[in-house]
C-alpha atoms as a PDB file:
ATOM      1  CA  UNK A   1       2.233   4.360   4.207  1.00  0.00           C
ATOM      2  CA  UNK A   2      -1.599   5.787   4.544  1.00  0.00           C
ATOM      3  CA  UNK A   3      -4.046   4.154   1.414  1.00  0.00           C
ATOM      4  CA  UNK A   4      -7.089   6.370   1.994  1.00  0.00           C
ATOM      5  CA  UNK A   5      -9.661   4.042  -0.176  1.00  0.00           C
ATOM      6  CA  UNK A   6      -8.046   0.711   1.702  1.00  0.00           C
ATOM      7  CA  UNK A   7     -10.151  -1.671  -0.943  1.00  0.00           C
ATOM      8  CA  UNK A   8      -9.373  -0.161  -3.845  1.00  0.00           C
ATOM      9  CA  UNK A   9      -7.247  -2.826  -6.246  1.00  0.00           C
ATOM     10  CA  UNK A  10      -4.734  -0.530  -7.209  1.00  0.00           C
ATOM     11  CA  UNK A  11      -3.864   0.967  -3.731  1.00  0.00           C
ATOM     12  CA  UNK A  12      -3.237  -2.445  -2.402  1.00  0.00           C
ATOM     13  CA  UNK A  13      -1.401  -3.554  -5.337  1.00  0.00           C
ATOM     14  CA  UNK A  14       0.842  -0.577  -4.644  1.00  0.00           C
ATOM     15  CA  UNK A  15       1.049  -0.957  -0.351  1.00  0.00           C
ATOM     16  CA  UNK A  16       1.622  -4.765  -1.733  1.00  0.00           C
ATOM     17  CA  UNK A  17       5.223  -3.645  -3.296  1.00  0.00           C
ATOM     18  CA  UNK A  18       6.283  -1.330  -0.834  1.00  0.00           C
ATOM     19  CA  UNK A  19       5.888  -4.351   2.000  1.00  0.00           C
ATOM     20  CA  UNK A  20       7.730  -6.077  -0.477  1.00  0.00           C
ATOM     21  CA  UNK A  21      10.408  -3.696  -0.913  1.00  0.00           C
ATOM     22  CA  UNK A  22      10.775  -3.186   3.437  1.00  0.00           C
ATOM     23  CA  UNK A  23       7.803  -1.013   4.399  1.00  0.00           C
ATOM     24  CA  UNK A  24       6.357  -2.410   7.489  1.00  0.00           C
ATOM     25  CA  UNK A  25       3.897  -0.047   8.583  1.00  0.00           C
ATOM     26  CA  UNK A  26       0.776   0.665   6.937  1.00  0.00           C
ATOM     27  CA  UNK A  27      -2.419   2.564   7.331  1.00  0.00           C
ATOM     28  CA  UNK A  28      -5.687   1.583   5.847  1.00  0.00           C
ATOM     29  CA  UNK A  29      -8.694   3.790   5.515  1.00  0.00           C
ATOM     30  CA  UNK A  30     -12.072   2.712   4.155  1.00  0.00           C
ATOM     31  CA  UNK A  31     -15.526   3.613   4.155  1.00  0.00           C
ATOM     32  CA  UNK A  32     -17.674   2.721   7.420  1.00  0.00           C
ATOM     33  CA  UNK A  33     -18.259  -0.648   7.723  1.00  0.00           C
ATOM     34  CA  UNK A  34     -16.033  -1.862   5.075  1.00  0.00           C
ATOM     35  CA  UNK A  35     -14.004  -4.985   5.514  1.00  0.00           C
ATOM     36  CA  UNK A  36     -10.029  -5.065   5.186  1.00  0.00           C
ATOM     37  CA  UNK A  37     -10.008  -8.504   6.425  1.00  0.00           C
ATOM     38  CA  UNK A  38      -8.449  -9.674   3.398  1.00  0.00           C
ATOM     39  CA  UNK A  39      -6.463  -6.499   2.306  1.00  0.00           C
ATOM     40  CA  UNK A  40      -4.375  -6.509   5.999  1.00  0.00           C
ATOM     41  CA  UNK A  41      -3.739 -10.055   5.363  1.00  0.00           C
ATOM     42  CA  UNK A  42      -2.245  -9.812   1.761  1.00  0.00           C
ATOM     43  CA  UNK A  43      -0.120  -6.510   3.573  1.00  0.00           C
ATOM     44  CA  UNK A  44       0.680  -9.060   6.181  1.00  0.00           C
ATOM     45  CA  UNK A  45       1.820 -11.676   4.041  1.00  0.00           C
ATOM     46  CA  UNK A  46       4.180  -9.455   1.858  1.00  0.00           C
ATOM     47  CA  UNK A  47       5.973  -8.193   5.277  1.00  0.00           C
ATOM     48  CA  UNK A  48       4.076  -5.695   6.811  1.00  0.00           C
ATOM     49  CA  UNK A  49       4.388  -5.387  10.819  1.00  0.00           C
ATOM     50  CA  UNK A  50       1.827  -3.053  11.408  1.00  0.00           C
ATOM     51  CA  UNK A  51      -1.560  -2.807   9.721  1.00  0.00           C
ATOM     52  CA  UNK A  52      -3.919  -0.272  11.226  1.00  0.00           C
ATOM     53  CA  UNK A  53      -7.766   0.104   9.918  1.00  0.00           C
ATOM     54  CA  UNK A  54      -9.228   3.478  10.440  1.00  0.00           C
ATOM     55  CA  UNK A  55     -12.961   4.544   8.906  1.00  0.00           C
ATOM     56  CA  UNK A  56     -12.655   7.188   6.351  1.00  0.00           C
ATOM     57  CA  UNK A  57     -15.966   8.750   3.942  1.00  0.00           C
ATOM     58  CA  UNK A  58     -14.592  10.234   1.488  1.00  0.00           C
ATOM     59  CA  UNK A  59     -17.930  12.110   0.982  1.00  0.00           C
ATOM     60  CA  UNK A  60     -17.781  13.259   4.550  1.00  0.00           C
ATOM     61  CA  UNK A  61     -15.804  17.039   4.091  1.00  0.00           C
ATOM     62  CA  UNK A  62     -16.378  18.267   7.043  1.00  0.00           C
ATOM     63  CA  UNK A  63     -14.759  15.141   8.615  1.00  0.00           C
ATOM     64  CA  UNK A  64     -11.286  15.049   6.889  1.00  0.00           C
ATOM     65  CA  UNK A  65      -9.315  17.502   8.632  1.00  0.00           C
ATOM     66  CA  UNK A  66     -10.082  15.338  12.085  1.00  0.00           C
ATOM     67  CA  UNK A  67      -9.479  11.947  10.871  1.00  0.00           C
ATOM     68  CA  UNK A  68      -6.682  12.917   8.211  1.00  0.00           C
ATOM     69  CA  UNK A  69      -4.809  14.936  10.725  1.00  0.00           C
ATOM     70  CA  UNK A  70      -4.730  11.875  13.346  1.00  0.00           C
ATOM     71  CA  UNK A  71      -3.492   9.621  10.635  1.00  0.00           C
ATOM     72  CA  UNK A  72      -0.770  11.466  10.295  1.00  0.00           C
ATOM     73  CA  UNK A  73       0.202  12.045  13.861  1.00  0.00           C
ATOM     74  CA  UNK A  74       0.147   8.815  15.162  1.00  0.00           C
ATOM     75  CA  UNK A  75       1.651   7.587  11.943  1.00  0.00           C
ATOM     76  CA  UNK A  76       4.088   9.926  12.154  1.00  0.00           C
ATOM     77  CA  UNK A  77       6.335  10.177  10.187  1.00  0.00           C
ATOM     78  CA  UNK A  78       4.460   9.314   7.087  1.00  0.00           C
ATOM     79  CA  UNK A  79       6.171   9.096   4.220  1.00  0.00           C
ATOM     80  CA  UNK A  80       3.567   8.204   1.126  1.00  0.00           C
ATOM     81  CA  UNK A  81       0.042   8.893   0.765  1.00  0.00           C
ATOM     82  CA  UNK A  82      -1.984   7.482  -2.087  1.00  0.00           C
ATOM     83  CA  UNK A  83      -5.244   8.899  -2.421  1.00  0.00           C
ATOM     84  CA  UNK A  84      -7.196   5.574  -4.225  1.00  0.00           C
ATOM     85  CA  UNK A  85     -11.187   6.175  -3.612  1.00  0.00           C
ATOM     86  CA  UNK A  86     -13.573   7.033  -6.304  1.00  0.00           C
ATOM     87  CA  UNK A  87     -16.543   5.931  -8.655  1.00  0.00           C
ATOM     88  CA  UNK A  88     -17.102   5.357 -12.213  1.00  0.00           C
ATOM     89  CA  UNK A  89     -20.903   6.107 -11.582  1.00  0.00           C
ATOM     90  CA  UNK A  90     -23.325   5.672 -14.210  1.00  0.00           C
ATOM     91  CA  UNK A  91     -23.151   7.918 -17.033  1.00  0.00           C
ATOM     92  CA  UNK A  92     -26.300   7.034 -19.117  1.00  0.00           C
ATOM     93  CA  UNK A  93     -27.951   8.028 -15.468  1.00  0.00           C
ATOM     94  CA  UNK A  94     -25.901  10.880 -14.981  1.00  0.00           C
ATOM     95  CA  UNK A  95     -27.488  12.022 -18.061  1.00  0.00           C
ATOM     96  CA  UNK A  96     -31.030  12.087 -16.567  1.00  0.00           C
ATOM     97  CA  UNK A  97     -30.257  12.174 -12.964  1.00  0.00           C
ATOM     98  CA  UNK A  98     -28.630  15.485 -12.003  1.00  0.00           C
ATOM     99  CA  UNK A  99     -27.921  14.030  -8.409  1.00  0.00           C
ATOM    100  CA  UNK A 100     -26.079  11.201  -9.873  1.00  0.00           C
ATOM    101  CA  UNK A 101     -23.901  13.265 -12.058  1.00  0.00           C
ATOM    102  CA  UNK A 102     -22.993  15.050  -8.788  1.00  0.00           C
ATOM    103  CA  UNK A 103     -21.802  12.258  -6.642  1.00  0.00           C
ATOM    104  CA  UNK A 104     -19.879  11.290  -9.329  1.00  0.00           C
ATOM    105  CA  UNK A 105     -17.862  14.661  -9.525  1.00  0.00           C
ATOM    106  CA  UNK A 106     -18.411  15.390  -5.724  1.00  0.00           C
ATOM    107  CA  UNK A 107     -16.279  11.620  -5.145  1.00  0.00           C
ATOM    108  CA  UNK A 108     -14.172  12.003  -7.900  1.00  0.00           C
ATOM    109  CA  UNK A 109     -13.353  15.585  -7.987  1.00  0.00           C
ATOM    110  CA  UNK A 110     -14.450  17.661  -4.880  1.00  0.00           C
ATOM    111  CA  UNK A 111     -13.333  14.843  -2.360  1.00  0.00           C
ATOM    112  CA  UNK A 112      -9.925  15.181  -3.685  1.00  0.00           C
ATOM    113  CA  UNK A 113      -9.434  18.807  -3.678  1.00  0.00           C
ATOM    114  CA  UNK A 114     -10.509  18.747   0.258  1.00  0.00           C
ATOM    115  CA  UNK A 115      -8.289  15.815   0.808  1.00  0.00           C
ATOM    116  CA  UNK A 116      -5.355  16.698  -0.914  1.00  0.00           C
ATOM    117  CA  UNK A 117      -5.627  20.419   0.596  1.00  0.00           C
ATOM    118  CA  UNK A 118      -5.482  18.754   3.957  1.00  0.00           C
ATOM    119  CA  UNK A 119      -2.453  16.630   3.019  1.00  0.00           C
ATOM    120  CA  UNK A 120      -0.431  19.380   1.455  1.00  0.00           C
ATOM    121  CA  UNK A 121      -0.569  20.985   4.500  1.00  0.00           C
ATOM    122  CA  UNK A 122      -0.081  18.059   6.989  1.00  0.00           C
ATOM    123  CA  UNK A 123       2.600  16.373   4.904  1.00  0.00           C
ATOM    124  CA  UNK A 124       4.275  20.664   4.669  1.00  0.00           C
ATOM    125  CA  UNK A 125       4.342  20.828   8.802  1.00  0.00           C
ATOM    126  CA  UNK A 126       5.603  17.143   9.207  1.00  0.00           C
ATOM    127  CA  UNK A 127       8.515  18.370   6.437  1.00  0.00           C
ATOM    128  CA  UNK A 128       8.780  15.574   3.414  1.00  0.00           C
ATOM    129  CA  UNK A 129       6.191  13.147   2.283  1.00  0.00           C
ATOM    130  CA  UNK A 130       4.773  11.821  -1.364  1.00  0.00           C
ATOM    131  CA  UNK A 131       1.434  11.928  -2.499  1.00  0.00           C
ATOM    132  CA  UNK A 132      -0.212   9.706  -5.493  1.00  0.00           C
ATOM    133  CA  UNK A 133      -2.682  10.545  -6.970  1.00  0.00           C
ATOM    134  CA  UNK A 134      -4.618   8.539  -9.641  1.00  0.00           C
ATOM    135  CA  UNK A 135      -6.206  10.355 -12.700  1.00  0.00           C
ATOM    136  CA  UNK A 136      -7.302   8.853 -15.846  1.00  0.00           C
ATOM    137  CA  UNK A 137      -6.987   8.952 -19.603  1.00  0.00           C
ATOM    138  CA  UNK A 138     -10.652   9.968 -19.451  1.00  0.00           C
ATOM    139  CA  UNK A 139      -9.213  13.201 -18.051  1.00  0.00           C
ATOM    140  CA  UNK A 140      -6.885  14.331 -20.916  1.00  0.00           C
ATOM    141  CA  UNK A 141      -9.415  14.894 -23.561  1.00  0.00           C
ATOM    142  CA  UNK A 142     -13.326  14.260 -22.292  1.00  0.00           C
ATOM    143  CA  UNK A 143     -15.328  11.352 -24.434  1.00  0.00           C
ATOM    144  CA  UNK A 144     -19.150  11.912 -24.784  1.00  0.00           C
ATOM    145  CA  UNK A 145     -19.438   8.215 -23.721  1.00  0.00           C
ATOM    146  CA  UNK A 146     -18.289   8.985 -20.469  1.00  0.00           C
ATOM    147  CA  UNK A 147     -18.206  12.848 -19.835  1.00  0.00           C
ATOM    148  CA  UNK A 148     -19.287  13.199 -16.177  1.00  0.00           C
ATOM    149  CA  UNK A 149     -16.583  11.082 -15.207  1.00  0.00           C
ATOM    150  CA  UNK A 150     -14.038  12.282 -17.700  1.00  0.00           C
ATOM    151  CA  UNK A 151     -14.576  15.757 -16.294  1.00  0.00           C
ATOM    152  CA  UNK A 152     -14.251  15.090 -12.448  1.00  0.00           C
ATOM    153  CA  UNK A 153     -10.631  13.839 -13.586  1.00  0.00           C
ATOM    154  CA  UNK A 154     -10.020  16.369 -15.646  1.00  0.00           C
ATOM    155  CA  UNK A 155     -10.505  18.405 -12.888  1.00  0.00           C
ATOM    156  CA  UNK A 156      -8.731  16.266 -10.927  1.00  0.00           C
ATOM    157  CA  UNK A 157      -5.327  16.025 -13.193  1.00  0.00           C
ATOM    158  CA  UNK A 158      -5.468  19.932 -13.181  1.00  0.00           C
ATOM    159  CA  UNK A 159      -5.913  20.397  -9.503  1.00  0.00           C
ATOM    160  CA  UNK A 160      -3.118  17.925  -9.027  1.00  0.00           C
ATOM    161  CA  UNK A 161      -0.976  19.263 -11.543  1.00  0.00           C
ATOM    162  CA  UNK A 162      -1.344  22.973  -9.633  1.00  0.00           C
ATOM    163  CA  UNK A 163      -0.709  21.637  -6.459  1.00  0.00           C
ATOM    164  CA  UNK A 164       2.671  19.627  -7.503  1.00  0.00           C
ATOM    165  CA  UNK A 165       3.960  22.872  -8.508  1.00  0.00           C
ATOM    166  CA  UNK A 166       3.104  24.741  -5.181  1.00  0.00           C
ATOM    167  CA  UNK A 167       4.823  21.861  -3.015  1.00  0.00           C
ATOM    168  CA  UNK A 168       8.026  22.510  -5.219  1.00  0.00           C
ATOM    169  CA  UNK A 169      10.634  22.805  -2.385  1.00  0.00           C
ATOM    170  CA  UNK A 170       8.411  22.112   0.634  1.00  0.00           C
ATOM    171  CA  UNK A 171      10.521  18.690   0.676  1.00  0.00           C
ATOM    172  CA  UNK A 172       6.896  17.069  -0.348  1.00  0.00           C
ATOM    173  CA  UNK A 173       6.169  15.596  -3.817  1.00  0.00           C
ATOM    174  CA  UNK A 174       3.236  14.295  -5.624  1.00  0.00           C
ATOM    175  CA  UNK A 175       2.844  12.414  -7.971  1.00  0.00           C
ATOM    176  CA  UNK A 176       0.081  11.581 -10.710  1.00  0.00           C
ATOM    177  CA  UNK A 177      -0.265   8.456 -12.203  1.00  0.00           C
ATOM    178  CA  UNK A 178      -2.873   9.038 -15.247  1.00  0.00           C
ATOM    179  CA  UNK A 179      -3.734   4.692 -16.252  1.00  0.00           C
ATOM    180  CA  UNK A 180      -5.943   4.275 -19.046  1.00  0.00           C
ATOM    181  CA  UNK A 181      -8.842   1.164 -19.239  1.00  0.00           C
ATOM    182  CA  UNK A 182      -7.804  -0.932 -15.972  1.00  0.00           C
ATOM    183  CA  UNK A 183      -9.306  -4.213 -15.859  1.00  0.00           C
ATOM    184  CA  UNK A 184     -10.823  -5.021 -12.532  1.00  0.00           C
ATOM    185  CA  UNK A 185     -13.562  -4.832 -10.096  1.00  0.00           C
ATOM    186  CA  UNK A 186     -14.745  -1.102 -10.914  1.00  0.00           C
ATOM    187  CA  UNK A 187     -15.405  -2.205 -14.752  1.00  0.00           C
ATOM    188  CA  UNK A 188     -15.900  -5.795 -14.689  1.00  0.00           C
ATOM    189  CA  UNK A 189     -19.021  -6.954 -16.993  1.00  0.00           C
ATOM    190  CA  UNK A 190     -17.113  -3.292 -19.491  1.00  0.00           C
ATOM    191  CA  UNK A 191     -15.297  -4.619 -22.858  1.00  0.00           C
ATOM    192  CA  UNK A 192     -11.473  -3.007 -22.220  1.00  0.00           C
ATOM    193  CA  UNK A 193     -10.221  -0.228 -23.993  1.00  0.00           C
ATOM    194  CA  UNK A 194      -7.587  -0.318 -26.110  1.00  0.00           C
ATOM    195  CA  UNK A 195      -3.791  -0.425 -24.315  1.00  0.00           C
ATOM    196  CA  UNK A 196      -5.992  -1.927 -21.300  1.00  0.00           C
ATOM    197  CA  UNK A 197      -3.880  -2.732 -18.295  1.00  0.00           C
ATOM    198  CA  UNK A 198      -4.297  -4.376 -14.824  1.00  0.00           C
ATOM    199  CA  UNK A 199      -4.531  -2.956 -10.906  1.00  0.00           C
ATOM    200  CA  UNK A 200      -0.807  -4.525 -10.804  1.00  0.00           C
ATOM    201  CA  UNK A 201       0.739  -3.502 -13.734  1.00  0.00           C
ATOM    202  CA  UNK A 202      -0.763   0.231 -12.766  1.00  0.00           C
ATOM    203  CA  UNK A 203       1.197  -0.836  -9.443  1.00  0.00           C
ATOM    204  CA  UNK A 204       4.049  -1.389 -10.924  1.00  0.00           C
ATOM    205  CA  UNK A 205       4.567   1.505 -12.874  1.00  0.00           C
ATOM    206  CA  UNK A 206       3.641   3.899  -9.566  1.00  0.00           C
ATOM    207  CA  UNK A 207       6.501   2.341  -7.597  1.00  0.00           C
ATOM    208  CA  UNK A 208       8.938   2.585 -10.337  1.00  0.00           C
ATOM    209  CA  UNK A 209       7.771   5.917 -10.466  1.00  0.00           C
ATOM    210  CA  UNK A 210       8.119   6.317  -7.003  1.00  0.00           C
ATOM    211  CA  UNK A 211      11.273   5.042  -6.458  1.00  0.00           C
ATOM    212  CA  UNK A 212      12.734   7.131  -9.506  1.00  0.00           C
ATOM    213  CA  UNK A 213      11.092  10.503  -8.035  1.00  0.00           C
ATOM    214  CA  UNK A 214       8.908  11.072 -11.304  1.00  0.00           C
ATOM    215  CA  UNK A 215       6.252  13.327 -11.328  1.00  0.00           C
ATOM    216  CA  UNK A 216       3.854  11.747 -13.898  1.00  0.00           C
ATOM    217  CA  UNK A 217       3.701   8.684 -15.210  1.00  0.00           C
ATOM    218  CA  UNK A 218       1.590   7.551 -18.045  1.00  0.00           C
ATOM    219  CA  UNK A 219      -0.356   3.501 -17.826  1.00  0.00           C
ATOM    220  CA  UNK A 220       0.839   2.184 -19.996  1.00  0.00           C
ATOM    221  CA  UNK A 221       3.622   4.744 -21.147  1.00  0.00           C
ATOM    222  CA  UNK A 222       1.858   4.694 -24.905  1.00  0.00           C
ATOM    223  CA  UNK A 223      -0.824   6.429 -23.903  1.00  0.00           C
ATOM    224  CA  UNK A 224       1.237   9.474 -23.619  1.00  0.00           C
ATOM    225  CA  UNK A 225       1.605   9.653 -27.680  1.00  0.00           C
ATOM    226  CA  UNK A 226      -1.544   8.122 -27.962  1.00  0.00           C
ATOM    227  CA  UNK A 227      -3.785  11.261 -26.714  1.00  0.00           C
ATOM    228  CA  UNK A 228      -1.169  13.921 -27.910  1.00  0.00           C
ATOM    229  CA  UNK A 229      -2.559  12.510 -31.322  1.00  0.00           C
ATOM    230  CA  UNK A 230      -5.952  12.113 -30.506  1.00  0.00           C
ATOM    231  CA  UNK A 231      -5.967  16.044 -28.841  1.00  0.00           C
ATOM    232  CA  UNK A 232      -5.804  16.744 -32.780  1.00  0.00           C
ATOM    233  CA  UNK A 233      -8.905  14.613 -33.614  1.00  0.00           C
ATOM    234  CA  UNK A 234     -11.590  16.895 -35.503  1.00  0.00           C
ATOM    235  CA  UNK A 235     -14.915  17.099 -32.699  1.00  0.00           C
ATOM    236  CA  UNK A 236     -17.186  15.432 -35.148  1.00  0.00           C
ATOM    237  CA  UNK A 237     -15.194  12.005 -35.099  1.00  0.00           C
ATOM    238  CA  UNK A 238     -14.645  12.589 -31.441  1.00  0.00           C
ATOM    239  CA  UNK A 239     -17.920  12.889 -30.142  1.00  0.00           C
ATOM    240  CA  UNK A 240     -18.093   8.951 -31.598  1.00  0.00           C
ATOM    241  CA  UNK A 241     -15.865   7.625 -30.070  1.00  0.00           C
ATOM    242  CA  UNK A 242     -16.438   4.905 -27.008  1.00  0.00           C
ATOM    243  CA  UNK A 243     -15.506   4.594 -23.584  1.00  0.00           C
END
């Protein structure tokens, strides 16, 4: 298993089960100089065999064909990929910084297309493989409290959406997992949303997801009836709402 974004809460939480469940090798992929002291040893712990750390930007484009195609090879054969990087940014600068409202949607949104291009066509030669990838509620309907992000997911749940259909019968699958308000390190000091949920109980839900060959999976599965109700919200009581 391959977590590009090897710090992220929720891609560790979800390597975490599938050591649990008898994965034993794993790669991790992080940012430069990041430390995955303590992510290889909770992998460890839970029964993982193999733990290798490999330095991944996400920013970098021109890098990920090199480093994404020698995961895969001397992984081989891979069989998930979860794609867990990203930023929540700032959005009140966003509003008045026009390069800040781009490295939001360049991590969020342009990152993924690149990587997940590169993927699809790795995973396509190698023959089978699954792919997560994590969108957002923000996505489904964009807020005015947090619009630049909301759109780079938006973008991103289309993108992903496209590209699930183009692997049909390729023998690879993808699947997004769309979690509303998660509590944890990206929006500590933020008041939760309603139906708030945690980096493990997002976890949870992907592996069951996983294991039952889903392609989308709501977090927490409420939140499905929730924003097919609030699609029909009038714009002016919208545009009120909060994060």
């Amino acid at each position: 298993m391959v977590v590009l974004g090897g710090r992220s809460e929720i891609g560790l939480a979800v390597a975490t089960r599938l050591a649990r469940e008898g994965h034993r090798e794993f790669v991790l992929a992080a940012r430069p100089g990041a430390d995955l002291t303590a992510a290889e040893r909770t992998l460890r712990e839970a029964g993982a065999t193999t733990v290798t750390r490999v330095e991944f930007d996400a920013d970098d484009l021109g890098g990920h064909g090199e480093v994404l195609g020698r995961i895969v090879r001397e992984a081989a054969p891979v069989d998930v990929v979860v794609t867990a990087f990203g930023i929540l940014g700032d959005q009140a600068r966003a509003e008045r910084d026009a390069g800040h409202a781009v490295r939001i949607v360049h991590t969020d949104y342009t990152a993924h297309v690149s990587v997940l291009t590169h993927l699809a066509g790795l995973l396509r030669a190698q023959g089978h493989g699954r792919l997560v990838v994590f969108s957002s509620v923000a996505g489904i309907r964009v807020r005015r409290a947090n619009y630049v992000y909301g759109s780079a997911k938006a973008g991103l749940d289309g993108f992903a959406s496209g590209l699930a259909d183009a692997l049909h019968g390729s023998g690879v699958r993808l699947l997004l997992v769309r979690p509303g308000f998660v509590v944890g390190r990206m929006t500590e000091g933020m008041s939760p949303a309603p139906f708030a949920s945690t980096p493990g109980q997002v976890a949870d839900a992907t592996v069951a997801a996983l294991r039952r060959g889903r392609q989308v999976v709501w977090v927490p599965p409420v939140l499905r009836f929730v924003f097919a109700a609030l699609r029909l919200l009038p714009r002016p009581l919208w545009r009120r709402l909060p994060r």
